[in-house]
N, C-alpha and C. Protein backbone atom coordinates (compact mmCIF):
# COMPACT_ATOMS: atom_id res chain seq x y z
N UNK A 1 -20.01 39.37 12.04
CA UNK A 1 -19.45 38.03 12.13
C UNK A 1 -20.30 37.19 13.07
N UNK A 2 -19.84 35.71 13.10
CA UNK A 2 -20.84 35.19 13.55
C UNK A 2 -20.10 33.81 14.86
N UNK A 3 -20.82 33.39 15.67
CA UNK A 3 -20.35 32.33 15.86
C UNK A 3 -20.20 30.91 15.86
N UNK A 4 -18.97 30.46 15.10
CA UNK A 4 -18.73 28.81 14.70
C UNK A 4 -18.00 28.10 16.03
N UNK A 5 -18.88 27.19 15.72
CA UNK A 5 -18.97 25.87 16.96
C UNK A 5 -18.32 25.30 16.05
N UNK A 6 -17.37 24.17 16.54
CA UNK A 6 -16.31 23.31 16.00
C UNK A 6 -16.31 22.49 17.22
N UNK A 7 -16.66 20.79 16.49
CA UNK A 7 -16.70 19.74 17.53
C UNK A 7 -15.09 18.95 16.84
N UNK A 8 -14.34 19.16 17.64
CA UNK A 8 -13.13 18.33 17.38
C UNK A 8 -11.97 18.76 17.99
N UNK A 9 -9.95 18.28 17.82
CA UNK A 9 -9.93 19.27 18.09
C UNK A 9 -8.26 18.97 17.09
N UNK A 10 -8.18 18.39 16.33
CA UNK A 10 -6.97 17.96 15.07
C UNK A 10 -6.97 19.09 14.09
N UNK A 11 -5.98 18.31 12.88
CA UNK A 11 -5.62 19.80 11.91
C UNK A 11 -6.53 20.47 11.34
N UNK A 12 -7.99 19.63 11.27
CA UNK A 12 -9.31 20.51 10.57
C UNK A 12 -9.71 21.16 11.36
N UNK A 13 -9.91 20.72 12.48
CA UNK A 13 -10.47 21.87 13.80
C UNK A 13 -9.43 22.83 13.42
N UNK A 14 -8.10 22.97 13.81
CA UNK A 14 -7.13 23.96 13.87
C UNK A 14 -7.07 24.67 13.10
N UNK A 15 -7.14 24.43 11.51
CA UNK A 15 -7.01 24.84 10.46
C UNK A 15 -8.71 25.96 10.38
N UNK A 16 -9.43 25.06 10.51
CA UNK A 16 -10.38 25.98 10.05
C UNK A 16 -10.91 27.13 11.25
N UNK A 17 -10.54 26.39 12.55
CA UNK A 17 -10.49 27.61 13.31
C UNK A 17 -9.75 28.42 13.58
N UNK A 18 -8.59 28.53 13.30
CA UNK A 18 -7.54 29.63 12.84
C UNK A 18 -8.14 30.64 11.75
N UNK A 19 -8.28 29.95 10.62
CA UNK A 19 -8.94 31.22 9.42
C UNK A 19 -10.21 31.40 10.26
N UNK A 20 -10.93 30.76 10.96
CA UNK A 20 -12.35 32.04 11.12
C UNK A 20 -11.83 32.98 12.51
N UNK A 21 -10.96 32.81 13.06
CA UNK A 21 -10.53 33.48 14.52
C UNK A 21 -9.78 34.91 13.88
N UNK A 22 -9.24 34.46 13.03
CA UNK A 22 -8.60 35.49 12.31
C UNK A 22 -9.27 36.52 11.35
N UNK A 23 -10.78 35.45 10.78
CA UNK A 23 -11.82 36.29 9.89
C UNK A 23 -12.49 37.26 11.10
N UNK A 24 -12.61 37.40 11.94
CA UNK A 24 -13.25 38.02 13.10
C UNK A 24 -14.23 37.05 13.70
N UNK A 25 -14.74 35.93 13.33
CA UNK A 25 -15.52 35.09 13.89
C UNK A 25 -15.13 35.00 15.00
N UNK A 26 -16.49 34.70 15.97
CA UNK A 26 -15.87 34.23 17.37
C UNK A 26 -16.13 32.27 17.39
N UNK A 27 -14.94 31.53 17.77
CA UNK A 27 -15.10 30.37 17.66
C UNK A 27 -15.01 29.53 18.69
N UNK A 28 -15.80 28.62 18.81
CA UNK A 28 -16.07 27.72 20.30
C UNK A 28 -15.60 26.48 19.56
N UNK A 29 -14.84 25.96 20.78
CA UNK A 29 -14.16 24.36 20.40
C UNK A 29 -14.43 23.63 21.40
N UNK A 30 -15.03 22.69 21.43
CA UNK A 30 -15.59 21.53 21.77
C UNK A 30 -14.71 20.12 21.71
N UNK A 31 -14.29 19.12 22.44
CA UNK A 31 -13.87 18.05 22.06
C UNK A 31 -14.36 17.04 23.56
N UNK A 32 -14.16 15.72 23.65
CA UNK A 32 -14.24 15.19 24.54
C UNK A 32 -13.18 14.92 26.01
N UNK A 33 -12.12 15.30 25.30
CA UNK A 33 -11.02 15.73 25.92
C UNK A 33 -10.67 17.26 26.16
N UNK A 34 -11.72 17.72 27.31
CA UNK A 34 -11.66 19.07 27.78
C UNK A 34 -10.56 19.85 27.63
N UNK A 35 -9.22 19.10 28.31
CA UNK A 35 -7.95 19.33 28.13
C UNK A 35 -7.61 20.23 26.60
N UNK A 36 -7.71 18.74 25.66
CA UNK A 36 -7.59 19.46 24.51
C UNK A 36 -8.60 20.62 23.96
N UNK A 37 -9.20 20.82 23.82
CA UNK A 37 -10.07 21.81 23.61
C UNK A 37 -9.80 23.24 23.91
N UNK A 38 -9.20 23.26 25.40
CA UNK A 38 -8.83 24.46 26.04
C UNK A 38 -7.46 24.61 25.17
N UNK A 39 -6.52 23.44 25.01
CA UNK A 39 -5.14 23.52 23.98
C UNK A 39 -5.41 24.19 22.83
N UNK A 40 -6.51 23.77 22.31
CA UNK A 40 -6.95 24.47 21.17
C UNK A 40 -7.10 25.84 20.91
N UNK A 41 -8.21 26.08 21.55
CA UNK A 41 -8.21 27.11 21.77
C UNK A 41 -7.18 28.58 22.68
N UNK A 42 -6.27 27.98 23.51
CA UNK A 42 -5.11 29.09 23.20
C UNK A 42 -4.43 29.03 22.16
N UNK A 43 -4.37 27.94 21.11
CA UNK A 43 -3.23 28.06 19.80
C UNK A 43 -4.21 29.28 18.93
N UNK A 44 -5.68 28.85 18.95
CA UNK A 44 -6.69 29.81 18.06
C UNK A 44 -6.70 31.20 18.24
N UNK A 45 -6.63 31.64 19.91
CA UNK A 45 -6.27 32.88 20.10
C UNK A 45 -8.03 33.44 19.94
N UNK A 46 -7.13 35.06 19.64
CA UNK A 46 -8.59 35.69 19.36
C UNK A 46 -10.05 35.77 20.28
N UNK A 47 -9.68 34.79 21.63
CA UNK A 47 -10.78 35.33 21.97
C UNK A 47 -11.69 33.52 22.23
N UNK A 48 -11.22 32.97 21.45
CA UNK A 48 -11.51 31.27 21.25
C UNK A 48 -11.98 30.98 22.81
N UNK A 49 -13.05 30.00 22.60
CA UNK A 49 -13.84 29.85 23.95
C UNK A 49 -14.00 28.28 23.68
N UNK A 50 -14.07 27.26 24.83
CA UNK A 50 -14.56 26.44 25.02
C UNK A 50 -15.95 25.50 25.45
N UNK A 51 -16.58 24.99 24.52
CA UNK A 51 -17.63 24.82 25.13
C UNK A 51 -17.70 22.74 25.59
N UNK A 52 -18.87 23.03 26.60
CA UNK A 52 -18.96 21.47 27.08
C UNK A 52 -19.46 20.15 26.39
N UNK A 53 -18.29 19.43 25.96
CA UNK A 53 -18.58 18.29 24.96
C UNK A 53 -20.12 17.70 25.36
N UNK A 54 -20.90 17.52 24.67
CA UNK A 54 -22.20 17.21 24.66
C UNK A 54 -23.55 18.06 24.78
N UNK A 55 -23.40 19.29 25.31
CA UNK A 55 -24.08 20.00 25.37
C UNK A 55 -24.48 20.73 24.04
N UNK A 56 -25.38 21.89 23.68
CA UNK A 56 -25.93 22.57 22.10
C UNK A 56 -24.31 23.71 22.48
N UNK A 57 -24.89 23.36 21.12
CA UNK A 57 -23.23 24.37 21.25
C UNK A 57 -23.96 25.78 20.84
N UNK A 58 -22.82 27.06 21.23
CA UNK A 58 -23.08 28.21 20.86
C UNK A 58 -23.57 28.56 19.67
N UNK A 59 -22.94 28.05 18.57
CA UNK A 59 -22.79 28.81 17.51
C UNK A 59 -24.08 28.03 16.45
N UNK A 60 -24.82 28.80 15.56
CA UNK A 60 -25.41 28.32 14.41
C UNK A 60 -24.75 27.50 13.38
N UNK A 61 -23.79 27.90 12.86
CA UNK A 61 -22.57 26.90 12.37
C UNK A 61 -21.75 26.00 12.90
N UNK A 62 -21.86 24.79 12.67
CA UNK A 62 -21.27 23.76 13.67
C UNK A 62 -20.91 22.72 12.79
N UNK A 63 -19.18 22.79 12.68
CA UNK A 63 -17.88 22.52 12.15
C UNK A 63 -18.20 20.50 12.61
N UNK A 64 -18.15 19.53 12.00
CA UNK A 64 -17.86 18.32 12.48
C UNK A 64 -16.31 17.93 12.20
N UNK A 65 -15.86 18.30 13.08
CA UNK A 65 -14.36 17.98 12.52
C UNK A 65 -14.12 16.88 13.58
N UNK A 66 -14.36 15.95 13.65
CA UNK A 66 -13.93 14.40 14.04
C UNK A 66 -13.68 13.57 12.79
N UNK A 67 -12.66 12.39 13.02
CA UNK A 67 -13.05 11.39 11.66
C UNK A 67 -14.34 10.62 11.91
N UNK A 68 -14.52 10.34 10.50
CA UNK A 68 -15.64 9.44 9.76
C UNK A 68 -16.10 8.97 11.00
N UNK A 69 -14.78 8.12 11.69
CA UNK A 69 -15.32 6.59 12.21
C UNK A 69 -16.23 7.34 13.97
N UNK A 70 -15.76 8.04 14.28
CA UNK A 70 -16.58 8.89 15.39
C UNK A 70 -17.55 10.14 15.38
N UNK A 71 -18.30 9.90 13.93
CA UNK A 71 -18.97 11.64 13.91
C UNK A 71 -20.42 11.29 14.00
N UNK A 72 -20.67 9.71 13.56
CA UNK A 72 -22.07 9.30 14.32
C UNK A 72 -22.72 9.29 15.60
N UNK A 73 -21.55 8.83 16.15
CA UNK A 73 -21.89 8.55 17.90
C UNK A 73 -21.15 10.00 18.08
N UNK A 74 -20.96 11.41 17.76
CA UNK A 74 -20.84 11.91 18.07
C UNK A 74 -22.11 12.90 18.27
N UNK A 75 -22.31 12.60 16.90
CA UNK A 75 -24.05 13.48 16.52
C UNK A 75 -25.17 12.92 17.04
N UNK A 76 -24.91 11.83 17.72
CA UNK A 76 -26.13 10.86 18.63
C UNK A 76 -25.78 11.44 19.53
N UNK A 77 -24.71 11.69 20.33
CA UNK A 77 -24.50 11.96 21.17
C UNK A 77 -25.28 13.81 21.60
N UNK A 78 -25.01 14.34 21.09
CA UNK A 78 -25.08 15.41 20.93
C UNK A 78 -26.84 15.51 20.65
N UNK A 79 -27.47 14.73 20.13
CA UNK A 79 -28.76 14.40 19.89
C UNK A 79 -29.58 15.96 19.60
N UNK A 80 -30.52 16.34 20.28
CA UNK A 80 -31.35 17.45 20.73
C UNK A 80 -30.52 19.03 20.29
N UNK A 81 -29.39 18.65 21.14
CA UNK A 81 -28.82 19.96 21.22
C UNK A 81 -27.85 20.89 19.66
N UNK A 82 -28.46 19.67 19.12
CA UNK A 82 -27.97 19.84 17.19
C UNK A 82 -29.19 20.61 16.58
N UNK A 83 -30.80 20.78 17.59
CA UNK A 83 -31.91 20.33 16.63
C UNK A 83 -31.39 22.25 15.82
N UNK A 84 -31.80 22.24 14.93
CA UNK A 84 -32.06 23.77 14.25
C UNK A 84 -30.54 24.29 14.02
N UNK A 85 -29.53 23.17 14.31
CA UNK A 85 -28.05 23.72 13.63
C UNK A 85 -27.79 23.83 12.16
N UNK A 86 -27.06 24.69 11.75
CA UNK A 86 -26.59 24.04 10.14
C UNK A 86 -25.07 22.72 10.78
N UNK A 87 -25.17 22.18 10.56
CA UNK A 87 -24.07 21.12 10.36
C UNK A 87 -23.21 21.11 8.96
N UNK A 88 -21.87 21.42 9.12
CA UNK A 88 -21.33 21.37 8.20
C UNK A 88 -20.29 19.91 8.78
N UNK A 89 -20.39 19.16 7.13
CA UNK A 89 -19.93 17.73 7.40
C UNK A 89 -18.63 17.61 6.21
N UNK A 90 -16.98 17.73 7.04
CA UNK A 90 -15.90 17.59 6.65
C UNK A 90 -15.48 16.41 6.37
N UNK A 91 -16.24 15.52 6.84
CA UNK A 91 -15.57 13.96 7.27
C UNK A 91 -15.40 13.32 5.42
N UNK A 92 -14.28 12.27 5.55
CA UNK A 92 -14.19 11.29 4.29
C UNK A 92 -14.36 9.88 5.08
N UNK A 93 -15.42 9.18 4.46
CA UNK A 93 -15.77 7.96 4.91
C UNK A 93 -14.69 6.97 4.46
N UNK A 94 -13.56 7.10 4.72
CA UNK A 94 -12.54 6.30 3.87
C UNK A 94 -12.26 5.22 4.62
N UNK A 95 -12.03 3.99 3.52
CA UNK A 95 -11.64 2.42 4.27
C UNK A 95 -10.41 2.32 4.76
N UNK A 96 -9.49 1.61 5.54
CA UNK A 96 -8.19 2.00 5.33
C UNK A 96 -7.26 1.29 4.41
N UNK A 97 -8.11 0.72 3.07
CA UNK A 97 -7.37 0.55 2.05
C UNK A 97 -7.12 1.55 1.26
N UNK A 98 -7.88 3.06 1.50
CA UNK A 98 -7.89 4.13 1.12
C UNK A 98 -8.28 4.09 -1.02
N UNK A 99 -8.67 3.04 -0.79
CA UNK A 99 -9.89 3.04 -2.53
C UNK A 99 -11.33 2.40 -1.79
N UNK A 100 -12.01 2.44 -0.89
CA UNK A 100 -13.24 2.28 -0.75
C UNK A 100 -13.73 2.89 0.52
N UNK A 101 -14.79 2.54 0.89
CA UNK A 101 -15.61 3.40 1.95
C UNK A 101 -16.12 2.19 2.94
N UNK A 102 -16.48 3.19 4.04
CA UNK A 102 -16.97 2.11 5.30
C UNK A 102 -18.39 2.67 5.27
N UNK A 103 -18.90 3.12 4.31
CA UNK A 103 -20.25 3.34 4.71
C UNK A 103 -21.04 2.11 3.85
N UNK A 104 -22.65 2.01 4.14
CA UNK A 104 -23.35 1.00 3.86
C UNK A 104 -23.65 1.40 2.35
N UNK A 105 -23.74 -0.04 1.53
CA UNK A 105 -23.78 0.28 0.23
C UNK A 105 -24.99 1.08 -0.19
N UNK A 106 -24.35 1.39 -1.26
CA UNK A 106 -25.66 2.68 -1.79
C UNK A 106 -25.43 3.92 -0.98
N UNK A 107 -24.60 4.14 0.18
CA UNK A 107 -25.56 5.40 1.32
C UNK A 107 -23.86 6.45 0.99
N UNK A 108 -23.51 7.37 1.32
CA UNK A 108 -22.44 7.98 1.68
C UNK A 108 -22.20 8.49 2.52
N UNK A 109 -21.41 8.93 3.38
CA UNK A 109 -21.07 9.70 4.70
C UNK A 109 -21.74 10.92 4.76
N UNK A 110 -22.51 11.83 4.27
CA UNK A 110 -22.94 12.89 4.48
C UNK A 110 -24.75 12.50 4.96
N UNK A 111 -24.58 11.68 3.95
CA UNK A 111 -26.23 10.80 4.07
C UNK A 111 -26.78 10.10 5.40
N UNK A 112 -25.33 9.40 5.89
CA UNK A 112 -25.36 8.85 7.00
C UNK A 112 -25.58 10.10 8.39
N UNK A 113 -24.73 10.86 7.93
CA UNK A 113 -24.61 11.96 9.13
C UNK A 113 -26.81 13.03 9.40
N UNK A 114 -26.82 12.95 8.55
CA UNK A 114 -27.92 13.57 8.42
C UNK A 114 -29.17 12.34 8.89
N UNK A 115 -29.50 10.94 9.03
CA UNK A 115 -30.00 10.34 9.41
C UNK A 115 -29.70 9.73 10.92
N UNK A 116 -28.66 10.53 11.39
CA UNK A 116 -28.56 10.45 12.90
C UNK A 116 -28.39 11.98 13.13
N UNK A 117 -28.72 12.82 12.79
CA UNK A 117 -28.94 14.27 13.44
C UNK A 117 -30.35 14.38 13.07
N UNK A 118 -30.71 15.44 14.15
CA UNK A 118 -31.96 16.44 13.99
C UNK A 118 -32.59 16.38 13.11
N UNK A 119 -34.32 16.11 12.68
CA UNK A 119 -34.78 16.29 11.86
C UNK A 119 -35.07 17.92 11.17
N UNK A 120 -34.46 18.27 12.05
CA UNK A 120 -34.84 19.85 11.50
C UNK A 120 -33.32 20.73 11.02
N UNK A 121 -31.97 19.90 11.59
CA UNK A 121 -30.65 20.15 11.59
C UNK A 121 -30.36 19.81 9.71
N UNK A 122 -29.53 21.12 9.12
CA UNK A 122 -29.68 21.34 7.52
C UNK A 122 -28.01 20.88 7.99
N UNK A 123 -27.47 19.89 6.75
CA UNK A 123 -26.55 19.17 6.57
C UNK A 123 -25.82 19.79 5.30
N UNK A 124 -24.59 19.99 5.14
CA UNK A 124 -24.00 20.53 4.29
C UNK A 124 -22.60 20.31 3.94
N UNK A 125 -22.21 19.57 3.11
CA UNK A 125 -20.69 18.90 3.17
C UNK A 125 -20.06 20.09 2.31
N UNK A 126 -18.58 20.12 3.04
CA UNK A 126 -17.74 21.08 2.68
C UNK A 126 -16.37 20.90 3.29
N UNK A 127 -15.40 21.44 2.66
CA UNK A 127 -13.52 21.66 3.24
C UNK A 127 -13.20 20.07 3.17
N UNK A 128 -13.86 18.76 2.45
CA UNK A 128 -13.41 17.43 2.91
C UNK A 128 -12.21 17.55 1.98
N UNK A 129 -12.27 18.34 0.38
CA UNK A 129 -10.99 17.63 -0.36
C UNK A 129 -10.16 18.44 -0.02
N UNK A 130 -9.65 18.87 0.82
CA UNK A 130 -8.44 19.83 1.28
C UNK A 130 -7.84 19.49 2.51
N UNK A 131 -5.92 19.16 2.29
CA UNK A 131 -5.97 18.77 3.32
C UNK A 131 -5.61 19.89 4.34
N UNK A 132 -5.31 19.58 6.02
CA UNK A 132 -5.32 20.37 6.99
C UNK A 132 -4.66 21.79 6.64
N UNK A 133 -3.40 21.19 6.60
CA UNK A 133 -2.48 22.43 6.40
C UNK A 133 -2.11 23.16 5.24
N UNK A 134 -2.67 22.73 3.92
CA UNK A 134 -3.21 23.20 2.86
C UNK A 134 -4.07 24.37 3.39
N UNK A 135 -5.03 24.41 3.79
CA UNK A 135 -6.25 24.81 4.00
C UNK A 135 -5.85 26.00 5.20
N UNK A 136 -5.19 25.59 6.01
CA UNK A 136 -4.46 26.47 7.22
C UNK A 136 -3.46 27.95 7.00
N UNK A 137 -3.13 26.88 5.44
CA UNK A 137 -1.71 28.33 4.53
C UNK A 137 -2.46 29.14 4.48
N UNK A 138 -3.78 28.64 4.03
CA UNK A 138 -4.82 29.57 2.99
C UNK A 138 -4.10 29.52 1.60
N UNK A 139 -4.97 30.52 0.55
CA UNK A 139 -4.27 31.10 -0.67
C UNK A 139 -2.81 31.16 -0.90
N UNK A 140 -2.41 30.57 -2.05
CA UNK A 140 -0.85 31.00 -2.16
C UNK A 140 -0.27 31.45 -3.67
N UNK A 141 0.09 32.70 -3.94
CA UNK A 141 0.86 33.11 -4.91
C UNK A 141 -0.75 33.48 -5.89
N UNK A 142 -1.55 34.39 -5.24
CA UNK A 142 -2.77 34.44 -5.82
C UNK A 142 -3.46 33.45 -6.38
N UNK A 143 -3.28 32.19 -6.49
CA UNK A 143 -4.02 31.00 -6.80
C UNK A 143 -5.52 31.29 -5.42
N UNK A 144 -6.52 31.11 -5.95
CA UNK A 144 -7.60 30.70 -5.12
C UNK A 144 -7.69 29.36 -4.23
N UNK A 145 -7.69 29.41 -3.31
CA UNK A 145 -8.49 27.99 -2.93
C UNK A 145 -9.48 27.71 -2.97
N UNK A 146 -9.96 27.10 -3.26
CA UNK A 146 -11.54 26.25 -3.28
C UNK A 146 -11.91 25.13 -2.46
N UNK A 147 -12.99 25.52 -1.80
CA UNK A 147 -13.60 25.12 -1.10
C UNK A 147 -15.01 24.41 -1.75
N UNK A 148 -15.41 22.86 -2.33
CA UNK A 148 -16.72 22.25 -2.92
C UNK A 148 -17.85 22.27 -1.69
N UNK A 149 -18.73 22.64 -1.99
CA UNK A 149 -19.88 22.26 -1.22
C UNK A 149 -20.96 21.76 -1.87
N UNK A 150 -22.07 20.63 -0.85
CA UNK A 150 -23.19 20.31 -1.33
C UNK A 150 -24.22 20.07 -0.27
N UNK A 151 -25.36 20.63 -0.46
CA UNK A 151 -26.19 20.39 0.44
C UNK A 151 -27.91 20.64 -0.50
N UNK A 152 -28.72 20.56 0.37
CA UNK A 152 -30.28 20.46 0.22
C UNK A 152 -30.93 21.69 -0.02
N UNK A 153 -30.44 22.08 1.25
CA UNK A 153 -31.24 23.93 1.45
C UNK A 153 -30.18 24.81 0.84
N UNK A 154 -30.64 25.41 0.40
CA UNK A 154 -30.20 26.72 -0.91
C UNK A 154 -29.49 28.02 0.43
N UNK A 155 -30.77 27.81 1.40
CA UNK A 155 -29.70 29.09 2.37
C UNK A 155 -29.21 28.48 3.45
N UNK A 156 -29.17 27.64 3.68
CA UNK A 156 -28.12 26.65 4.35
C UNK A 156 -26.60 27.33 3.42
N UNK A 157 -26.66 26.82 2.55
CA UNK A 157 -25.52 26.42 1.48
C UNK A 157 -25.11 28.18 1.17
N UNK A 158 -25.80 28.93 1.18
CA UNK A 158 -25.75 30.26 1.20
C UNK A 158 -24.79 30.91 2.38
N UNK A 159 -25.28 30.20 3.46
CA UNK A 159 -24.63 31.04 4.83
C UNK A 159 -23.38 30.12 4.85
N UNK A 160 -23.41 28.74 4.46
CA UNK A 160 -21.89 28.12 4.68
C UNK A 160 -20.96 28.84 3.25
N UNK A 161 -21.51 29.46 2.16
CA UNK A 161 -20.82 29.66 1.45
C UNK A 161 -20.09 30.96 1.97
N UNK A 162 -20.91 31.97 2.55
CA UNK A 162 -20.42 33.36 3.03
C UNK A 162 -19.16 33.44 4.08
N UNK A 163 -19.56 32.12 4.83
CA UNK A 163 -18.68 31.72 5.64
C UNK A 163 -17.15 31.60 5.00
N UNK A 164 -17.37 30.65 3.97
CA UNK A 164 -16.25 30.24 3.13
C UNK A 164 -15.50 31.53 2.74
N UNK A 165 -15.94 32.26 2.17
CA UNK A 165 -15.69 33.72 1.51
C UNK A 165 -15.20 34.55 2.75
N UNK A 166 -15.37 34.37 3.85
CA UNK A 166 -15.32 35.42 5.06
C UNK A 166 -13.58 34.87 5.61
N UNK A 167 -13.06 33.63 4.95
CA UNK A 167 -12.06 32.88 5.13
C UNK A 167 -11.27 33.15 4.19
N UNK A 168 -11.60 33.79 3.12
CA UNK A 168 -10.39 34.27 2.10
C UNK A 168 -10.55 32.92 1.36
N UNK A 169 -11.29 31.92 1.16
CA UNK A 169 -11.46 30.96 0.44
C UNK A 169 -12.75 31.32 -0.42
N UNK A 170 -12.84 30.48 -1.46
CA UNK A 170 -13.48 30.36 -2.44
C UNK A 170 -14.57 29.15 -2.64
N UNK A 171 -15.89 29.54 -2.28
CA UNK A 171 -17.14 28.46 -2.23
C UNK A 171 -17.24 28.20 -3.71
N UNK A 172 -17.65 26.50 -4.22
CA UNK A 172 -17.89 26.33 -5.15
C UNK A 172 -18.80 25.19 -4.85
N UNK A 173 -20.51 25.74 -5.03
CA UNK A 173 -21.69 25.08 -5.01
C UNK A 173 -21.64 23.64 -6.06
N UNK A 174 -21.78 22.54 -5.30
CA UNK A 174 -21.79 21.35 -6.78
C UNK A 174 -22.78 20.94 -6.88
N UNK A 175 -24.17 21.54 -5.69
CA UNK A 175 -25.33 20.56 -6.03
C UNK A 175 -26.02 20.03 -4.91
N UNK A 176 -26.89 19.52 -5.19
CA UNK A 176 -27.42 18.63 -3.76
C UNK A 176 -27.15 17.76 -2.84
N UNK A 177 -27.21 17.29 -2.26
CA UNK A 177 -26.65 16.73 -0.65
C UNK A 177 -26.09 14.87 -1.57
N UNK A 178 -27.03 14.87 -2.31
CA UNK A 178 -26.28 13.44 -2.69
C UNK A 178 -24.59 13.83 -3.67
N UNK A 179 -24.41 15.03 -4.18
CA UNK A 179 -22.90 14.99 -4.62
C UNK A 179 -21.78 15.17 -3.89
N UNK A 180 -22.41 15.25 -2.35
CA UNK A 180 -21.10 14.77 -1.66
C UNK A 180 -20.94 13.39 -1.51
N UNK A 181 -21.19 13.13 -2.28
CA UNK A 181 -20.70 11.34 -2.01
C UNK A 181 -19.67 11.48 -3.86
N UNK A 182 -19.99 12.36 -4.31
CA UNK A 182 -18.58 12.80 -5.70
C UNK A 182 -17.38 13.48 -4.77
N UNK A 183 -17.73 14.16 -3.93
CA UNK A 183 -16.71 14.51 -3.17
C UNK A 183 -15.94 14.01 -2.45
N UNK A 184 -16.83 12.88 -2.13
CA UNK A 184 -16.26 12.28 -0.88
C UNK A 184 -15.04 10.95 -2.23
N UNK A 185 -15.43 11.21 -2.90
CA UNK A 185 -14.63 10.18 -3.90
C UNK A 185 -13.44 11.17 -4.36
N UNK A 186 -13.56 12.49 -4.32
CA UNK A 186 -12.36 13.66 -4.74
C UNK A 186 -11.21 12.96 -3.37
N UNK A 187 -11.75 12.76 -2.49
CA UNK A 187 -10.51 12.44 -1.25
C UNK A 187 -9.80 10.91 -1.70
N UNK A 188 -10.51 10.25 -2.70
CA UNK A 188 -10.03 8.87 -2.98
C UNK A 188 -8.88 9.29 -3.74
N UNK A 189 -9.37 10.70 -5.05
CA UNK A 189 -8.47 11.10 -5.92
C UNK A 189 -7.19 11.39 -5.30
N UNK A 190 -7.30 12.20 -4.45
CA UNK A 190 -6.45 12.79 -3.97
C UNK A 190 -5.01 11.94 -3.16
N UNK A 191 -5.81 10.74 -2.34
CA UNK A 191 -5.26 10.00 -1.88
C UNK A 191 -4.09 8.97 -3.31
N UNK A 192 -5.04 9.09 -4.13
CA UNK A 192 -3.98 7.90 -5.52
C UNK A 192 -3.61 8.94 -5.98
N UNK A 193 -3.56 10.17 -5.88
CA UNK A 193 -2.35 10.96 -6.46
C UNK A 193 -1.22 10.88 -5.74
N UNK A 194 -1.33 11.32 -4.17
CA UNK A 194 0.06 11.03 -3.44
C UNK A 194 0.51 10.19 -3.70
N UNK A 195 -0.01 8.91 -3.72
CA UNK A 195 0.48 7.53 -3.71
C UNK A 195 1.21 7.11 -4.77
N UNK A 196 0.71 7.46 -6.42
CA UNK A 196 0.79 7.25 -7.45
C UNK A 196 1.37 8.23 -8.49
N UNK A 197 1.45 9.46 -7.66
CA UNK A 197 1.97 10.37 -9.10
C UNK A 197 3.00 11.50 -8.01
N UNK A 198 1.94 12.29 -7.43
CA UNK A 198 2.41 13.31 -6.92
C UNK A 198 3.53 13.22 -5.43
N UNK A 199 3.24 12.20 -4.61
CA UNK A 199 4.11 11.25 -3.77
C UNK A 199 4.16 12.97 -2.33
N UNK A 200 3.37 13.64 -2.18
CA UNK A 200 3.30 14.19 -1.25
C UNK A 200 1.96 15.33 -1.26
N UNK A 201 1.63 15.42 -0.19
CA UNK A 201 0.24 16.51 0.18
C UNK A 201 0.59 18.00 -0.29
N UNK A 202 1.51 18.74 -0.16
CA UNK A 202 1.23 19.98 -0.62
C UNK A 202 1.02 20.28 -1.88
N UNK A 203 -0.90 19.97 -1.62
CA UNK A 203 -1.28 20.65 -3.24
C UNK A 203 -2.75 20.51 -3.09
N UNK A 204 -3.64 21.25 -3.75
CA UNK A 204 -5.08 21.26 -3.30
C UNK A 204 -5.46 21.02 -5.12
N UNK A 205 -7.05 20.95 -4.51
CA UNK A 205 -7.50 20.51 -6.01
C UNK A 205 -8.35 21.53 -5.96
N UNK A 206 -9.00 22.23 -7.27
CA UNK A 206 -9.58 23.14 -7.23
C UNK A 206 -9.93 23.46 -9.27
N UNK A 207 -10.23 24.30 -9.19
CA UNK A 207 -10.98 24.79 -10.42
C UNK A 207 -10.31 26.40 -11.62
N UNK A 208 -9.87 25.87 -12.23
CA UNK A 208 -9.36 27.36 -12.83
C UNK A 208 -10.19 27.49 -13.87
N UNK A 209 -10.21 28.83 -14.23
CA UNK A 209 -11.28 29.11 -15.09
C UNK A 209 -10.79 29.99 -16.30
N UNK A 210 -10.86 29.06 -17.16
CA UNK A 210 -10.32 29.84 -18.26
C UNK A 210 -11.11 30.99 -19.34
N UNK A 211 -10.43 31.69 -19.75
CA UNK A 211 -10.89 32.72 -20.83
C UNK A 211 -11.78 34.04 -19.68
């Protein structure tokens, strides 16, 4: 097992550091609010360690679990100490009309994140269409969860997929770093289903495979 750095410290931090604390991972939580962080990490258990907001974090895998609107100036922030991380990027660039985006036209939130990190830091979007506590149940009634990913590097996308799998979840590769901006539009879906059909969150989107 390995260790995941997680910069945040809400239901995606919680959620996803619960399933890796529990996969045997050892997991470091980070937030700007020291306080919380250490909160965090006794709910995570297992062993969960805190590390110092701004500094390189422990782990090769490094969770962005902040929203959209703070994961730039977070990854500026963080500058140097990102260089040679995989970055895995959860965030939905969502407007709060919740049918458009705050990112610059043409660009998407994963695109953005990767032009303020490390030139050498491999970017990899993943866990955005799922929400917290969806994702926290894990699996239910043998249904799989699925987990979409997209990124550039093939073993980037390799080690975040193993990861995925080491969580009792299910990696499903969609492609290169520009189809998380299809993903990042799965959270639009998701959002006009509550709104419009389904009228509440417990329910994930995912892939069945027939025959």
């Amino acid at each position: 097992m390995s260790i995941i750095s997680i910069i945040g410290s809400g239901g995606m931090a919680a959620a996803i550091g619960g399933l890796a604390a529990r996969a045997g991972h050892t997991v470091e939580l980070m937030n700007r609010d020291a306080a919380k962080a250490r909160a965090l990490a006794e709910r995570v258990g297992a062993g969960a360690t805190t590390g110092t907001f701004g500094a390189a974090p422990a782990g090769d895998i490094v969770i962005l679990a902040v929203p959209y609107p703070a994961v730039l100036d977070v990854v500026k922030q963080y500058g140097e100490g990102l260089a040679g991380k995989l970055l895995v990027d959860i965030t939905n660039p969502v407007a709060s009309d919740h049918m458009s985006f705050v990112t610059p036209e043409g660009s998407f939130g994963a695109q953005e994140i990767t032009k303020a990190a490390p030139a050498d830091a491999d970017v990899v979007k993943a866990f955005n269409t799922q929400f917290s506590h969806v994702l926290a149940a894990g699996p239910s009634e043998g249904h799989p969860l699925d987990v979409f990913i997209a990124g550039d590097d093939a073993e980037a996308k390799a080690r975040v997929s193993a990861f995925i799998k080491s969580l009792g979840l299910r990696p499903m590769d969609t492609g290169p770093l520009p189809m998380a901006r299809t993903l990042e539009h799965v959270c639009l879906l998701s959002l006009g289903l509550v709104a419009h059909s389904i009228n509440h969150t417990h329910f994930s989107i995912g892939v069945s495979l027939l025959g």
